[in-house]
Protein backbone atom coordinates (compact mmCIF):
# COMPACT_ATOMS: atom_id res chain seq x y z
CA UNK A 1 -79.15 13.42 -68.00
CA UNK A 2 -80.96 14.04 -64.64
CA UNK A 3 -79.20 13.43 -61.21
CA UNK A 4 -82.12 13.13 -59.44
CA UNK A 5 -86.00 11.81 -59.37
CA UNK A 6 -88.68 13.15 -57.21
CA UNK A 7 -92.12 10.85 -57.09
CA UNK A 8 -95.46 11.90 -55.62
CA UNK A 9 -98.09 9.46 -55.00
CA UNK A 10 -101.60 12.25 -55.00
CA UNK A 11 -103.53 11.43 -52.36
CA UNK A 12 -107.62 12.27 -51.86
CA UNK A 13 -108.46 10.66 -55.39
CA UNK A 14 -112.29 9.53 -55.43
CA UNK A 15 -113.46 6.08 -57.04
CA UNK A 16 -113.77 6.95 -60.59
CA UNK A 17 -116.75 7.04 -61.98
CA UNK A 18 -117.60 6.84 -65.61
CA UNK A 19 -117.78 10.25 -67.33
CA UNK A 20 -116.03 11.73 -64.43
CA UNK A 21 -113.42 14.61 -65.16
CA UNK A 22 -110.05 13.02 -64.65
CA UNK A 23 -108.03 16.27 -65.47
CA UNK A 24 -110.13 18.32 -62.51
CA UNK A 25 -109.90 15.20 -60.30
CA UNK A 26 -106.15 15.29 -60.80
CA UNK A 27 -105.79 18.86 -60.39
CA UNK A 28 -107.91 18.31 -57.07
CA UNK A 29 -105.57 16.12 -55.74
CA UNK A 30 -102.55 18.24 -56.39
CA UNK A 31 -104.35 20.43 -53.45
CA UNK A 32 -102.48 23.25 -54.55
CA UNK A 33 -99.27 22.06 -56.12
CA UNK A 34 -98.25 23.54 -59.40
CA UNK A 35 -97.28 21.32 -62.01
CA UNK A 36 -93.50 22.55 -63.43
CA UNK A 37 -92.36 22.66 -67.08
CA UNK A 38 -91.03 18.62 -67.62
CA UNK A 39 -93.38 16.91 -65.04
CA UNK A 40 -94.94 13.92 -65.50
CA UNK A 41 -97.68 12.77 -64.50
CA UNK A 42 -98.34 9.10 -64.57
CA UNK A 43 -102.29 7.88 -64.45
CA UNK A 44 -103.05 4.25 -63.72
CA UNK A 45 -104.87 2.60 -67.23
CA UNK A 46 -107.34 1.57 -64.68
CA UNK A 47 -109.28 5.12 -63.57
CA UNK A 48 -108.70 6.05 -67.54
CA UNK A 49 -110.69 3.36 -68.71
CA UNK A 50 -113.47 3.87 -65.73
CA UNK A 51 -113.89 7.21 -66.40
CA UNK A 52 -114.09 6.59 -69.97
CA UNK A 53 -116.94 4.17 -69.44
CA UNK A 54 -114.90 0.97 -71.05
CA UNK A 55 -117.38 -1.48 -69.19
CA UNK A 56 -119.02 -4.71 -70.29
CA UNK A 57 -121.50 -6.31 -68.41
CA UNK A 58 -120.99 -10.01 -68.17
CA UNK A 59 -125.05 -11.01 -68.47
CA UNK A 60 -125.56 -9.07 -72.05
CA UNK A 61 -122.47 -11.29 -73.62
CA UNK A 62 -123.22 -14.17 -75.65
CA UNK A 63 -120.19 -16.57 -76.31
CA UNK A 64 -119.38 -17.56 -79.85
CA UNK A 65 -118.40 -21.20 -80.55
CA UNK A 66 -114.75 -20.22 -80.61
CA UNK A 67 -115.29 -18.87 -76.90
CA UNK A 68 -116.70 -21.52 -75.67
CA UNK A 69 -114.27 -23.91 -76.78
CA UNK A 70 -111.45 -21.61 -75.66
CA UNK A 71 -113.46 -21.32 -72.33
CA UNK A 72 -113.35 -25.08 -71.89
CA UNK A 73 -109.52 -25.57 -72.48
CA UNK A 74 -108.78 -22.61 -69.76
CA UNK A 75 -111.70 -23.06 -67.29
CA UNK A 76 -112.44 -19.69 -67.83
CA UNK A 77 -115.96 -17.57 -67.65
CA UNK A 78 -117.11 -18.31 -71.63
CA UNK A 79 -118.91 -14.63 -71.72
CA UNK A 80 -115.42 -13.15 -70.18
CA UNK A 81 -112.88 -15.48 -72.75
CA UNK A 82 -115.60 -13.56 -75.55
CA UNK A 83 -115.23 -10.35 -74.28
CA UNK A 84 -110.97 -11.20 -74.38
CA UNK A 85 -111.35 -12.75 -77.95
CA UNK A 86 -113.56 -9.60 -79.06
CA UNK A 87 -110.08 -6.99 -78.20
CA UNK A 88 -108.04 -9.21 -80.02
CA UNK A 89 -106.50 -9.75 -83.45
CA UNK A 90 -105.17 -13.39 -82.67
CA UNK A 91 -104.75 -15.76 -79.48
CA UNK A 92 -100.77 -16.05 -78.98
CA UNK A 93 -100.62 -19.08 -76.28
CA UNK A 94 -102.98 -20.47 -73.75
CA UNK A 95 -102.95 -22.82 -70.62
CA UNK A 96 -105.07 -23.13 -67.67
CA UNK A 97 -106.55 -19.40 -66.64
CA UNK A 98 -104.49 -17.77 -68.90
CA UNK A 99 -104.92 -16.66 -72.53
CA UNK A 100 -101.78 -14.56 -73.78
CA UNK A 101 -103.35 -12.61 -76.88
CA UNK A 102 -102.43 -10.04 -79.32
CA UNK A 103 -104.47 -7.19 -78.42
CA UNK A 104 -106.41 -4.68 -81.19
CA UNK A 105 -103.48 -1.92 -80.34
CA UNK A 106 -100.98 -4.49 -81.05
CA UNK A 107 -99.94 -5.23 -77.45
CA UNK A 108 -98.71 -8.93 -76.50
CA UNK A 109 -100.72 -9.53 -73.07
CA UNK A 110 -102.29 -11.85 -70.77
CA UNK A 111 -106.66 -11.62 -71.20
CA UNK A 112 -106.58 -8.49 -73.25
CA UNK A 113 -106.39 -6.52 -70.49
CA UNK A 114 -109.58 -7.38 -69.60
CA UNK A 115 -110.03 -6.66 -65.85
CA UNK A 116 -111.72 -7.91 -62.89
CA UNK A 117 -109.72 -6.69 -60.21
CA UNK A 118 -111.43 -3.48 -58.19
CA UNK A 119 -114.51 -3.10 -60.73
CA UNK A 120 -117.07 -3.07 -57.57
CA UNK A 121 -120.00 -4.67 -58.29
CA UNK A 122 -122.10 -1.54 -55.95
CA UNK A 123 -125.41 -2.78 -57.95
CA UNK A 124 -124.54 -6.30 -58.27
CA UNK A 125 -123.89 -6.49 -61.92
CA UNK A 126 -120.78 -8.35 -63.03
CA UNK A 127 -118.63 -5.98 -64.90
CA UNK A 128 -115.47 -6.40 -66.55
CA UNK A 129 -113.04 -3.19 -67.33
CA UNK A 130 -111.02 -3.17 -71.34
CA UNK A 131 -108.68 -1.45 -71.90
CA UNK A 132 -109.08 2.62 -73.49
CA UNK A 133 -109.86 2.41 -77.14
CA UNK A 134 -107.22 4.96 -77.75
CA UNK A 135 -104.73 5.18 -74.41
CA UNK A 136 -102.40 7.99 -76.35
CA UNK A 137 -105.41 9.81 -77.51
CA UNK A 138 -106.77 9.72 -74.10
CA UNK A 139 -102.90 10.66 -72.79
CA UNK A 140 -102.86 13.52 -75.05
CA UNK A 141 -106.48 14.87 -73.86
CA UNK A 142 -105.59 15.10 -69.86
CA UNK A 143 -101.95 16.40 -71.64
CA UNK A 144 -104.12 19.11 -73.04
CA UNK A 145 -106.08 20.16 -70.18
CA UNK A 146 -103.21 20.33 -67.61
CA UNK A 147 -101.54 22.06 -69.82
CA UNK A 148 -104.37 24.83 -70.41
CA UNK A 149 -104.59 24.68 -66.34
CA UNK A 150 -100.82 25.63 -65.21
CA UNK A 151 -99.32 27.00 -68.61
CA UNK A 152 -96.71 24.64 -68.28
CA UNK A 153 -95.16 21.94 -71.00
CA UNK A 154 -96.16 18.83 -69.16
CA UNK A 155 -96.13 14.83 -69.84
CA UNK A 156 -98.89 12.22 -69.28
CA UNK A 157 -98.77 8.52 -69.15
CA UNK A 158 -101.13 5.83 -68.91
CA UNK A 159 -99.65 2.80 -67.46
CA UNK A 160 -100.60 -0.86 -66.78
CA UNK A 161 -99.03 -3.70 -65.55
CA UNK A 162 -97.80 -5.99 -67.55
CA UNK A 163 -95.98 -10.00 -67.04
CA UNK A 164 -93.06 -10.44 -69.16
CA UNK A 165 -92.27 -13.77 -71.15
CA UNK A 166 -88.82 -14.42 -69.52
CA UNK A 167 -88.91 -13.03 -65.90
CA UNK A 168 -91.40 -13.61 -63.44
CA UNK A 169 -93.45 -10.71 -61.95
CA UNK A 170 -95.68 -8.04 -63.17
CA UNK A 171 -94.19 -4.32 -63.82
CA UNK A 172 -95.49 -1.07 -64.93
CA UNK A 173 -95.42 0.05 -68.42
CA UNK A 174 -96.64 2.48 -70.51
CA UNK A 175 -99.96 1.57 -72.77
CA UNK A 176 -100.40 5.67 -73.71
CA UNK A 177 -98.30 8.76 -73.78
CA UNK A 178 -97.80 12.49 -74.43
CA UNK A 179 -95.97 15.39 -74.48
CA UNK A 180 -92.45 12.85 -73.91
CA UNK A 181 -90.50 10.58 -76.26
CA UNK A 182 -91.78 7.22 -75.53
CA UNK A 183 -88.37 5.92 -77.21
CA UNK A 184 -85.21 7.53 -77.09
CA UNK A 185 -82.75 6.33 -79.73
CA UNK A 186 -78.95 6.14 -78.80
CA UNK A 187 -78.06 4.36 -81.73
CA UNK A 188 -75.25 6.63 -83.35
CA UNK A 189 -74.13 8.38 -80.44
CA UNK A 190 -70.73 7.24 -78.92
CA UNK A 191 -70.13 4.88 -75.41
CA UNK A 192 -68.40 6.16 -72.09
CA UNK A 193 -65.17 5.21 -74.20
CA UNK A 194 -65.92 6.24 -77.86
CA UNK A 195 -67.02 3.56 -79.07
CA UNK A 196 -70.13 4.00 -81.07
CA UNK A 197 -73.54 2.26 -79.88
CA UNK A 198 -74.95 0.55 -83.03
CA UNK A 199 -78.49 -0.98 -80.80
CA UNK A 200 -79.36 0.89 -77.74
CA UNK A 201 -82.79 2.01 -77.86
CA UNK A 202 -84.30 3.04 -74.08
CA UNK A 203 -88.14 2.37 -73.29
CA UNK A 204 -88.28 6.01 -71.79
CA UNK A 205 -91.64 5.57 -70.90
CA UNK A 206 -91.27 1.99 -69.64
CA UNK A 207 -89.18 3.04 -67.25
CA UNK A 208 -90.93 6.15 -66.43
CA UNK A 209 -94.33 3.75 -65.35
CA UNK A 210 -92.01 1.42 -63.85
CA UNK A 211 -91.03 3.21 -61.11
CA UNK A 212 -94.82 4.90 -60.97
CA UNK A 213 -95.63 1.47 -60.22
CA UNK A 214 -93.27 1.47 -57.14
CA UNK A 215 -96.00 3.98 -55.26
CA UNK A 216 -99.36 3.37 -57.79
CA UNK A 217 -99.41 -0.82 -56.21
CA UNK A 218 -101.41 -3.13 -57.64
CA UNK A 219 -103.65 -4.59 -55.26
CA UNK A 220 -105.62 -2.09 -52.55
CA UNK A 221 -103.37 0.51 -52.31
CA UNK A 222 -105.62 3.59 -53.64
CA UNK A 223 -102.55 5.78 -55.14
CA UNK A 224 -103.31 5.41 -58.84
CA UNK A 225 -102.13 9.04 -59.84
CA UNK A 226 -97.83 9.76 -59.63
CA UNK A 227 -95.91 13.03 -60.01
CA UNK A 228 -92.76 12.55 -61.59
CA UNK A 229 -90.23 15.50 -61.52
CA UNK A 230 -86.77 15.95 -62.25
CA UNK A 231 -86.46 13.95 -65.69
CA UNK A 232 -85.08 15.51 -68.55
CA UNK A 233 -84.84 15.06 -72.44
CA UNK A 234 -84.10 16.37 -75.68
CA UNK A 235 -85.71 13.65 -77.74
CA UNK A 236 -88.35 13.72 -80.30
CA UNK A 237 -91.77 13.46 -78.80
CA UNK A 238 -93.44 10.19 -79.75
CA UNK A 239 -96.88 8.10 -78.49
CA UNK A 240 -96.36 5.12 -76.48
CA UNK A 241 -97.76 2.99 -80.06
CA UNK A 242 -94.02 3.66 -80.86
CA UNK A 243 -92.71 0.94 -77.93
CA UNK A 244 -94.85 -2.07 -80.09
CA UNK A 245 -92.75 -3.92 -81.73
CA UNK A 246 -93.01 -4.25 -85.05
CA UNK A 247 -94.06 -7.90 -86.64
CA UNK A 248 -90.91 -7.85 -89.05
CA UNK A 249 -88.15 -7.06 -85.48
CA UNK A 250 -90.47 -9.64 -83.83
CA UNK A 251 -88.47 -12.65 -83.38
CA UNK A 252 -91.14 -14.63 -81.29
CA UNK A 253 -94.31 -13.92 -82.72
C-alpha cells in the first residue's frame, strides 16, 4: 500500500480538435517530464471523445415518435432526447430535464452522456459530444503510445463525471482503463484483526478519477489531463467494463 500521492494537473493543453493526436498533445504538455514505471495518467472523457470526432450535429437529427414524446414529458430539445435514446439500451427514470438511461456500454447515467457543456459552437452549428464508442479501447491506445514514448509500464484512464442515486453531487469516475486493475478484490484476505473479509471489493479506478477530478474541474477550469504518481498494486489488470455491475448483483435495476 502507498504512503503517499503526488497529482499533476498538465498545463499548455490546446482545445482538442477532432483527429488531433492526444498521445503527442499529452506528451507536449509534460514539457519534459518523464513518465515513471506505475504512473497514471488520467484524461478527461471529454478531449477523448473530441479528438475522436464523437459529434452530432443537432440540425441533421430527426426525432422518432418515442423522442418526441419523451421530449415533451422532460422539456427537452426532441433532436437531443433522440440523440440520448439512440446510446441507449433502455430509459431507467425520467423527470423534468433529466432522463437517467442505461447506456450501450452498460453504464447507469443521466442523458447518455450526451454533452453540451464546452462543445463551442466556432461555426455556429449546434453540436452535441457522446460518449467514445470504446473508452477502454481508446485507454489502451494512448496506454500504447506512452508506453512506446518513455519505455515505461504506465496506466491510462478516461474519466467522467458522474451523479450518484443516493448522494448529491457529481464525482469523477472511470468510463475506460488500462494497464491497472480497475477492481481490486479483497475478498479472502484477512482484516487489521484476522478476521477474514468475505465482500470488500475497491473501485481502484473510481477512486483513482476521483481525486483527478479534484484538479481536472468541471466547469472552465482548462486542466483536463492529471499525473498520478505514487500508487501501487499487485492486482490483476482489468478494463474499467469490469466496475458495471452486473444485471443479476443489480438490486435496483
Amino acid at each position: 500500500m502507498s504512503s503517499a500521492l503526488e497529482l499533476f494537473a498538465l498545463k499548455g493543453l490546446p482545445m482538442v480538435s477532432a483527429g488531433d493526436d492526444l498521445a503527442a498533445l499529452i506528451i507536449a504538455a509534460l514539457d519534459g517530464r518523464e513518465l515513471r514505471r506505475g504512473d497514471i495518467v488520467v484524461v478527461a472523457q471529454k478531449i477523448v471523445s473530441k479528438a475522436e470526432g464523437r459529434t452530432v450535429d443537432l440540425a441533421t437529427v430527426t426525432p422518432s415518435a418515442a423522442a418526441e414524446s419523451l421530449a415533451a414529458a422532460v422539456g427537452k430539445d426532441p433532436r437531443l432526447v433522440e440523440v440520448i435514446l439512440s446510446e441507449s439500451t433502455r430509459v431507467v427514470r425520467s423527470r423534468p430535464n433529466l432522463i437517467i438511461v442505461q447506456h450501450r456500454l452498460g453504464f447507469v447515467m443521466a442523458n447518455a452522456g450526451v454533452d453540451q457543456s464546452n462543445v463551442a459552437p466556432a461555426d455556429g452549428v449546434h453540436r452535441v459530444l457522446l460518449l467514445p464508442r470504446d473508452p477502454d479501447a481508446s485507454a489502451e491506445a494512448l496506454r500504447a503510445k506512452l508506453e512506446q514514448r518513455y519505455g515505461v509500464s504506465v496506466g491510462v484512464i478516461i474519466s467522467d463525471s458522474f451523479g450518484r442515486a443516493w448522494r448529491r453531487g457529481t464525482c469523477g469516475i472511470a468510463i475506460g482503463a488500462a494497464g491497472l486493475p480497475s477492481l481490486i478484490d479483497l475478498r479472502g484476505q484477512p482484516d487489521l484483526f484476522g478476521r477474514t473479509l468475505e465482500v470488500s471489493i475497491i473501485g481502484f479506478a473510481d477512486e483513482i478519477a476521483a481525486a483527478a477530478s479534484l484538479l481536472q474541474g468541471q466547469a472552465a477550469e482548462a486542466q483536463p489531463v492529471v499525473l498520478v504518481r505514487g500508487l501501487d498494486w499487485s492486482a490483476p489488470i482489468a478494463p474499467a467494463a469490469e466496475l458495471v455491475r452486473p444485471l443479476e448483483e443489480d438490486l435496483f435495476r
